[in-house]
Protein backbone atom coordinates (compact mmCIF):
# COMPACT_ATOMS: atom_id res chain seq x y z
CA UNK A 1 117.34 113.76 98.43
CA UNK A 2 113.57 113.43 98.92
CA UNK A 3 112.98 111.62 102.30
CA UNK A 4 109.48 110.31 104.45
CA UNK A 5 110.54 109.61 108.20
CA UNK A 6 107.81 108.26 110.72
CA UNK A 7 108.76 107.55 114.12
CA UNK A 8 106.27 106.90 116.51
CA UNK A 9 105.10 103.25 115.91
CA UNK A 10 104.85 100.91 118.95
CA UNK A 11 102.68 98.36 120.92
CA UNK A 12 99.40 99.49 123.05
CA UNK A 13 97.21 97.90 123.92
CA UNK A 14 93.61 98.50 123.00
CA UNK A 15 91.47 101.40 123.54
CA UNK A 16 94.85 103.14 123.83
CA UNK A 17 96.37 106.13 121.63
CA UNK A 18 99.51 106.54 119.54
CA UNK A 19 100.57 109.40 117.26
CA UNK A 20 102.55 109.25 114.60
CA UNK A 21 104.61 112.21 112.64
CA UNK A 22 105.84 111.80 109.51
CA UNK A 23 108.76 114.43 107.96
CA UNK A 24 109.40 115.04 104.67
CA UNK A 25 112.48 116.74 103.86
CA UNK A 26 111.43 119.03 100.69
CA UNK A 27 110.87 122.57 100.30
CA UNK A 28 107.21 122.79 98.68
CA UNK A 29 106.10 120.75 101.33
CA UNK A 30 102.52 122.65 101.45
CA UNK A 31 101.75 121.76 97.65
CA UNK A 32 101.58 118.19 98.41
CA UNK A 33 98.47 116.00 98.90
CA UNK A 34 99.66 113.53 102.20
CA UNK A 35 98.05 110.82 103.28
CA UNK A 36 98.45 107.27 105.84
CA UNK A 37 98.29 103.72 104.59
CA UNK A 38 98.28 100.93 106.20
CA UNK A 39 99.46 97.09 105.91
CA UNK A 40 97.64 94.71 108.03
CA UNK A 41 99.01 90.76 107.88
CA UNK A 42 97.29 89.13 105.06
CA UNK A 43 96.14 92.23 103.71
CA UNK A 44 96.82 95.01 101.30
CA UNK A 45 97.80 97.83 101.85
CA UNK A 46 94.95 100.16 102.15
CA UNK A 47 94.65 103.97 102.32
CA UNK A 48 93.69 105.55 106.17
CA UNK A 49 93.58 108.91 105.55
CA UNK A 50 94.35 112.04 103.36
CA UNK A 51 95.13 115.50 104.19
CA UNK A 52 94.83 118.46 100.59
CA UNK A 53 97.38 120.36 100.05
CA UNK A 54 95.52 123.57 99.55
CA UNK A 55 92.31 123.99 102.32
CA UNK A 56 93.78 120.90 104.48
CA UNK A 57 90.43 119.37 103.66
CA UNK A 58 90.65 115.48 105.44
CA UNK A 59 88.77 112.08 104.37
CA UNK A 60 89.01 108.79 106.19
CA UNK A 61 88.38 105.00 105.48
CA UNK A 62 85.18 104.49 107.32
CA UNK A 63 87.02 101.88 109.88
CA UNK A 64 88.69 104.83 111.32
CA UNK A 65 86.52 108.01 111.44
CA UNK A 66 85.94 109.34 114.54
CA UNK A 67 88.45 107.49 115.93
CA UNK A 68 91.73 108.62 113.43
CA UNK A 69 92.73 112.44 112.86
CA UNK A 70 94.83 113.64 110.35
CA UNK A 71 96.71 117.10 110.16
CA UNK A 72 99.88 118.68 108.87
CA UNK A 73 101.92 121.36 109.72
CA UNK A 74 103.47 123.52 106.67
CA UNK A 75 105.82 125.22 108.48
CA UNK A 76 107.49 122.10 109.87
CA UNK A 77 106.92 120.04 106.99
CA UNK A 78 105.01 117.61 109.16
CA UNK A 79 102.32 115.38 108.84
CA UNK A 80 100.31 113.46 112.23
CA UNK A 81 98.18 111.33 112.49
CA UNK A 82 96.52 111.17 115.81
CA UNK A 83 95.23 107.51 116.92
CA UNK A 84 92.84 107.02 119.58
CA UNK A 85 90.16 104.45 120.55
CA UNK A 86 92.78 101.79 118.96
CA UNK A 87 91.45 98.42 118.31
CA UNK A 88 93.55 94.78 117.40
CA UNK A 89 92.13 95.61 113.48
CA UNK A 90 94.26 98.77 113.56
CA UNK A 91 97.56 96.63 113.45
CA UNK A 92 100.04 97.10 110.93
CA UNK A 93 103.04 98.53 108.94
CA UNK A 94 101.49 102.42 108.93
CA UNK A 95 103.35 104.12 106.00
CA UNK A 96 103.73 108.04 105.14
CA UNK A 97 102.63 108.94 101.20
CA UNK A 98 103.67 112.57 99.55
CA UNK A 99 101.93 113.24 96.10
CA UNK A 100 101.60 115.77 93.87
CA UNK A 101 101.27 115.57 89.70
CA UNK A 102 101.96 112.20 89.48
CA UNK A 103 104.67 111.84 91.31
CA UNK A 104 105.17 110.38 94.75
CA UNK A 105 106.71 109.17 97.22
CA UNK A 106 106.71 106.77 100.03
CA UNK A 107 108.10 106.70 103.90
CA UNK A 108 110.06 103.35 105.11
CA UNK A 109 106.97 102.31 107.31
CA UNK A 110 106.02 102.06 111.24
CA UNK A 111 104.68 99.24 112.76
CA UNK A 112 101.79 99.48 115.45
CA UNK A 113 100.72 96.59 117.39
CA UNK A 114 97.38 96.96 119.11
CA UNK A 115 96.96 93.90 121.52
CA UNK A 116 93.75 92.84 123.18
């Protein structure tokens, strides 16, 4: 069975840092595109940032660049994503996507709480 786990949600408070790691439990791990969304309250769910399967090329919504970095491990079958500088915008269910040829999949979701 196919599985996306992220732990490492929580509260901070801003200008603080969290990291979050998302596992996914399948053995071509490396051919997949991964990226971070995010759900804010009120809002859709919008894409953070993407990670290539082949070069590990990155790209970033422009309310997180320089801030937000993405990167994945192929041997662990790991993706992070590395928040600094966090802000009260940056709150939200953070959720874990895996695609490749059409398919994909989807992790249960993490909340982070940035507080003022």
């Amino acid at each position: 069975q196919v599985q996306l786990v992220e732990p490492g949600g929580g509260l901070v408070q801003a200008g603080g840092s969290l990291r979050l790691s998302c596992a996914f439990s399948v053995l071509t791990f490396s051919s997949y595109v991964m990226s971070w969304y995010r759900q804010s309250p009120g809002k859709e769910r919008e894409l953070v940032a993407t990670i290539t399967s082949a070069f590990g090329s990155t790209s970033y919504a422009d309310s997180v660049k320089g801030r937000f970095t993405v990167s994945r491990d192929n041997v662990k079958n790991t993706v992070t994503l590395q928040m600094n500088s966090l802000i009260p915008d940056d709150t939200g269910v953070y959720y874990c996507n895996a695609r490749r040829n059409g398919r994909q999949y989807w992790g249960q979701g993490t909340q982070v709480t940035v507080s003022a």
